[in-house]
N, C-alpha and C. Protein backbone atom coordinates (compact mmCIF):
# COMPACT_ATOMS: atom_id res chain seq x y z
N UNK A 1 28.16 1.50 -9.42
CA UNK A 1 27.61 2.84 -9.48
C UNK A 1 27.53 3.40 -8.06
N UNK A 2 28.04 4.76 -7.64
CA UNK A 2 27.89 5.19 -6.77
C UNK A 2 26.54 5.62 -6.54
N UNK A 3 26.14 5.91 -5.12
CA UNK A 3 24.81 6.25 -5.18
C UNK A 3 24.82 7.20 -3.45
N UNK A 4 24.66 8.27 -3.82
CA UNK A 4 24.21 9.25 -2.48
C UNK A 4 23.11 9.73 -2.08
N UNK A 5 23.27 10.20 -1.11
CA UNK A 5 21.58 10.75 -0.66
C UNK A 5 21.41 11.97 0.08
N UNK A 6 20.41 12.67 -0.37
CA UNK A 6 19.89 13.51 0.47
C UNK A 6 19.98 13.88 1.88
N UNK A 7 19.53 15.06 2.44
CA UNK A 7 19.37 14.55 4.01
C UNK A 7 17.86 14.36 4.36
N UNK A 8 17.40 14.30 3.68
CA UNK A 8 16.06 13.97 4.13
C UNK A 8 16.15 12.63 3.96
N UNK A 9 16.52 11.57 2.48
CA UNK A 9 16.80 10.63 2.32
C UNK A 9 17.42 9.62 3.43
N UNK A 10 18.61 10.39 3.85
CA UNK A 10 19.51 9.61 5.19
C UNK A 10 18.78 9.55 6.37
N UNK A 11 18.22 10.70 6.73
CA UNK A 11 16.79 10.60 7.93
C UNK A 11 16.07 9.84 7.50
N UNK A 12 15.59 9.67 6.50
CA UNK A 12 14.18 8.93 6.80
C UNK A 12 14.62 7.69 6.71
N UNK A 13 15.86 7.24 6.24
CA UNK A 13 16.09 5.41 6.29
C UNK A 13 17.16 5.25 8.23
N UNK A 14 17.06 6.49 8.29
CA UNK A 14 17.50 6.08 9.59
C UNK A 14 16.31 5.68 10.78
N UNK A 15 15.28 6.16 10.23
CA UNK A 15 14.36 6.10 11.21
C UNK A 15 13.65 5.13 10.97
N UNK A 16 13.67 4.41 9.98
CA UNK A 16 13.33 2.94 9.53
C UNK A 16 13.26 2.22 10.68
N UNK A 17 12.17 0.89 10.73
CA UNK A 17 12.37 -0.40 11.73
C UNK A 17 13.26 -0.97 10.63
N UNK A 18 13.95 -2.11 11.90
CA UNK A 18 15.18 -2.29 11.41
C UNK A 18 14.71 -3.76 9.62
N UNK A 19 13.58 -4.22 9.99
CA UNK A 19 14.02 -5.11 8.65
C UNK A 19 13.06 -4.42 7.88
N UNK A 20 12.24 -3.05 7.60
CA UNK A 20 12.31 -2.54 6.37
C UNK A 20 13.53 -1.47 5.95
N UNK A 21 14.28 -1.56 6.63
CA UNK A 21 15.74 -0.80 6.39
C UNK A 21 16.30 -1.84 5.67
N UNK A 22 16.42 -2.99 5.99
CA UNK A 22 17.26 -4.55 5.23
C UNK A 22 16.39 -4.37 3.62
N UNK A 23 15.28 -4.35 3.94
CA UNK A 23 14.36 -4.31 2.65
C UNK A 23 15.10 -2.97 1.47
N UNK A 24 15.32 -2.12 2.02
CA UNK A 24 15.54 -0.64 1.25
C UNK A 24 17.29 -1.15 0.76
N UNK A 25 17.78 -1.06 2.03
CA UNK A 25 19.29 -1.09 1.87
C UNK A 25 19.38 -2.30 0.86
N UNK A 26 18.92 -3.39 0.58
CA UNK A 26 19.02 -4.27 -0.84
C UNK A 26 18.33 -4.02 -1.39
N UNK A 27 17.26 -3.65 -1.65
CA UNK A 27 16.99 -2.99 -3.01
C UNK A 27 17.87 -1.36 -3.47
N UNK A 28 18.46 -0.82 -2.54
CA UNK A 28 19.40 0.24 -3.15
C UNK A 28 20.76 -0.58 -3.42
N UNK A 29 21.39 -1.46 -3.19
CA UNK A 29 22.04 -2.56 -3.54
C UNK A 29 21.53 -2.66 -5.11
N UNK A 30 20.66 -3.33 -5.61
CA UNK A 30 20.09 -3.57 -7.03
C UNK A 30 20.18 -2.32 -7.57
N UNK A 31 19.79 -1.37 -7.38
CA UNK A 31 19.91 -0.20 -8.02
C UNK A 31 21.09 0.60 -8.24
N UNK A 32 21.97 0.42 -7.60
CA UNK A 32 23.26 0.54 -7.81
C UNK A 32 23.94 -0.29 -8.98
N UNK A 33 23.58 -0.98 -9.37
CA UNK A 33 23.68 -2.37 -10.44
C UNK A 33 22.53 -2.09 -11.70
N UNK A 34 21.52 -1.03 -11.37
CA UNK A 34 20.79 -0.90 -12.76
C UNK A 34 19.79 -1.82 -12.32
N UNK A 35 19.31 -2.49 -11.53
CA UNK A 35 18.29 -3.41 -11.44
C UNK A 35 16.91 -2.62 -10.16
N UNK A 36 15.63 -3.82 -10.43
CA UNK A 36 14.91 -3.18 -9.14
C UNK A 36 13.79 -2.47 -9.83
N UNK A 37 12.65 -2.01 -9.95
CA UNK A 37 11.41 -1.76 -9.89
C UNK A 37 11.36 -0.23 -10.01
N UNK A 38 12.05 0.08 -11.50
CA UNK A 38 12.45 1.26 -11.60
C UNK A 38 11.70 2.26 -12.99
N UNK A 39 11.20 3.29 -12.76
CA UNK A 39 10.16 3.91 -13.69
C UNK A 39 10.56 5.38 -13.93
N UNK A 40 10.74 5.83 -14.85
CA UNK A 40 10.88 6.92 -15.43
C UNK A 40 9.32 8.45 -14.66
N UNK A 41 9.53 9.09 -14.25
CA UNK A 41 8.37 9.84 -14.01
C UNK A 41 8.15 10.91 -14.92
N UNK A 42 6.85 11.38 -15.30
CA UNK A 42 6.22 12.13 -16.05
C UNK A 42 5.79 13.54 -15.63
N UNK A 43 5.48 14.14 -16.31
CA UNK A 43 4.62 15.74 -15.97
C UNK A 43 5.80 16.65 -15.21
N UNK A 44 5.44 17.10 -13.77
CA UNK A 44 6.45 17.98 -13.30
C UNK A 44 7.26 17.80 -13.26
N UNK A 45 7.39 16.11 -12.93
CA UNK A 45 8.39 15.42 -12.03
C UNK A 45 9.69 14.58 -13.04
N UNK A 46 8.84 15.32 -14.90
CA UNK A 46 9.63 14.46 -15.62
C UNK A 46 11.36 14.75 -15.68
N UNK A 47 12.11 13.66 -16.06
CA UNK A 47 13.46 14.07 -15.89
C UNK A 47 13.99 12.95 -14.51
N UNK A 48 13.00 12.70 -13.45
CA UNK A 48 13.59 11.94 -11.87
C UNK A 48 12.73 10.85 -12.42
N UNK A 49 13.40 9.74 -11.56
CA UNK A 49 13.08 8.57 -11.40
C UNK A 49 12.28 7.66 -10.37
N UNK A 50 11.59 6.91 -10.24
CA UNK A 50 11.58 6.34 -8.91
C UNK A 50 11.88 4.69 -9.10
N UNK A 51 12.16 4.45 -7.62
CA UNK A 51 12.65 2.95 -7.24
C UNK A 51 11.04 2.27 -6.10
N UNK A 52 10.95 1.39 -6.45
CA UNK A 52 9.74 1.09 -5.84
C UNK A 52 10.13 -0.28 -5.41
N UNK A 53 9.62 -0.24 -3.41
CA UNK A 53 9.57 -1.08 -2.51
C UNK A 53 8.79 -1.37 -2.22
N UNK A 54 7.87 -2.15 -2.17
CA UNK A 54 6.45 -2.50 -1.61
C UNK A 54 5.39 -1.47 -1.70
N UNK A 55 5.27 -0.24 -0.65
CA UNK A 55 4.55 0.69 -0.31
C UNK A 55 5.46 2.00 -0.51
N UNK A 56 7.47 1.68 -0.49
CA UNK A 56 8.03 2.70 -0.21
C UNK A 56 8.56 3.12 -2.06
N UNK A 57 8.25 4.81 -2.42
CA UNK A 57 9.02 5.05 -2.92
C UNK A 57 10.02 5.89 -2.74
N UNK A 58 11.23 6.07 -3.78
CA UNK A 58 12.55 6.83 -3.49
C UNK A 58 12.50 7.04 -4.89
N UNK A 59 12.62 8.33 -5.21
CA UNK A 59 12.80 9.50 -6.14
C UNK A 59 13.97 9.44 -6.26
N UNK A 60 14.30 9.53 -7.47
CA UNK A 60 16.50 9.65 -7.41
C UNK A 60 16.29 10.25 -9.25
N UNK A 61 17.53 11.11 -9.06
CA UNK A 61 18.14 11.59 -10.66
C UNK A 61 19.29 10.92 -10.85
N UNK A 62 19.76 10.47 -11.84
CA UNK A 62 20.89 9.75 -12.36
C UNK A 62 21.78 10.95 -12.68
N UNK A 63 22.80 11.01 -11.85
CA UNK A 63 23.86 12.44 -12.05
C UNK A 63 24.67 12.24 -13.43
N UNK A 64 25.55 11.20 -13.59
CA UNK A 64 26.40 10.82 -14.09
C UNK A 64 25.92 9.44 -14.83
N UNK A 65 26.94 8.94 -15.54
CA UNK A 65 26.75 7.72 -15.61
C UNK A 65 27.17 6.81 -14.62
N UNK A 66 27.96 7.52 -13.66
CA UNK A 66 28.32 6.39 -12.50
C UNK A 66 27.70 6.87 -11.24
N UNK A 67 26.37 7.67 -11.46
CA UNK A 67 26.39 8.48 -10.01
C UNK A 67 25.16 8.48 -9.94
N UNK A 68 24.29 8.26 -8.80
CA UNK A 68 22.60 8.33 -8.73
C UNK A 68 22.55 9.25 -7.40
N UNK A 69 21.47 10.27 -7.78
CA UNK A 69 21.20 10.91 -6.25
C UNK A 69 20.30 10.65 -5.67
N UNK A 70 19.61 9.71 -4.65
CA UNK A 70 18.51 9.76 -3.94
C UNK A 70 18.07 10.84 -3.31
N UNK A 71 16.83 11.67 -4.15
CA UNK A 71 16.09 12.62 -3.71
C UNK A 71 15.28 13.31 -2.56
N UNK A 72 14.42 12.06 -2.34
CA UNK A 72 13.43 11.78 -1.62
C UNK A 72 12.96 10.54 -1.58
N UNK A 73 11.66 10.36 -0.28
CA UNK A 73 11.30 8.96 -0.16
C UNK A 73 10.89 9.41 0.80
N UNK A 74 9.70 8.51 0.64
CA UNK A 74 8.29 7.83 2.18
C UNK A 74 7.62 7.44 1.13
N UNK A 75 6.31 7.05 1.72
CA UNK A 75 5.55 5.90 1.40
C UNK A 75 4.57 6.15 -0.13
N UNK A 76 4.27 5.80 -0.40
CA UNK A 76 3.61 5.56 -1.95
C UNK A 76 2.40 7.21 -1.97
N UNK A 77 1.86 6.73 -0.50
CA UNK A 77 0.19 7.66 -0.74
C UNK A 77 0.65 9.57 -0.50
N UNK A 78 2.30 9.45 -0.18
CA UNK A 78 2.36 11.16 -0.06
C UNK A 78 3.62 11.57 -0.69
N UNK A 79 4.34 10.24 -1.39
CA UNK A 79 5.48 11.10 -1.52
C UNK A 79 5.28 12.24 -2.74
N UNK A 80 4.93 11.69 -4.01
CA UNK A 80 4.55 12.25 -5.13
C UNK A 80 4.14 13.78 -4.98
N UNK A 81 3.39 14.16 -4.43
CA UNK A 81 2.51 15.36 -3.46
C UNK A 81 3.39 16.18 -3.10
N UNK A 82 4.32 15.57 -1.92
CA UNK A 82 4.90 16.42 -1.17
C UNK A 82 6.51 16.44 -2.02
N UNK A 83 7.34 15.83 -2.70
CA UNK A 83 8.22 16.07 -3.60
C UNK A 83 7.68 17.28 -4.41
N UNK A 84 6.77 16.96 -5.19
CA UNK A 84 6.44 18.33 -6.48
C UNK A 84 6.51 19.75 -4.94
N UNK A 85 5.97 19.50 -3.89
CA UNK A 85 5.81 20.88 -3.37
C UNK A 85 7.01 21.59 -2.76
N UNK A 86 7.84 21.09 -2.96
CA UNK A 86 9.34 21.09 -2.38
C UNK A 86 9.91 21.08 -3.38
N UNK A 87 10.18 20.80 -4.59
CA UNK A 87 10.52 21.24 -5.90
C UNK A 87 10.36 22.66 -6.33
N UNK A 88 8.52 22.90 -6.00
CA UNK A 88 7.87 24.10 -6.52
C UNK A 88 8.24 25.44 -5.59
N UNK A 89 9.20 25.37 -4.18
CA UNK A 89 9.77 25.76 -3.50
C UNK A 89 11.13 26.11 -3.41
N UNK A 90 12.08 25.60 -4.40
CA UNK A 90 13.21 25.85 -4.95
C UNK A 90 13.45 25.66 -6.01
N UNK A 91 12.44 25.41 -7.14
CA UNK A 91 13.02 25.08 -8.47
C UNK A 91 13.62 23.68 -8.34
N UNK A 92 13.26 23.50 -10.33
CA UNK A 92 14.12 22.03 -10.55
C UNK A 92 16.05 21.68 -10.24
């Protein structure tokens, strides 16, 4: 499965220390494969997905059947928050 990203997405794993980047980059590995700590989201946000790393989540929509878009991502306590307000700023 292919899997692309955002530019916010590509910034923020660029700015990663380097072994929670190892951490992300294999678990987006598993997810590319359908595997990995993966939950359907509800209310505004229903329709996107998230992938969950320890503390980090990443928001992604499944384009295709062969295609995932990584949305967004940072840490557990703001992403939720600040995704819906950036949504509510351009539409779904």
């Amino acid at each position: 499965m292919k899997i692309s990203a955002s530019e916010q997405v590509a910034d923020w794993l660029c700015a990663l220390p380097p072994q929670t980047k190892r951490r992300v980059r294999t678990a987006l590995r598993a997810l590319s494969k359908g595997k990995g700590d993966i939950m359907g989201l509800q209310g505004s946000l229903e329709g996107l997905n998230r992938l969950r790393i320890g503390g980090i989540r990443i928001v992604f929509r499944q384009i295709s059947g062969q295609e995932i878009l990584l949305e967004y991502a940072n840490t557990r306590d703001v992403i939720y928050e600040l995704f819906e307000q950036i949504l509510g700023g351009r539409g779904k």
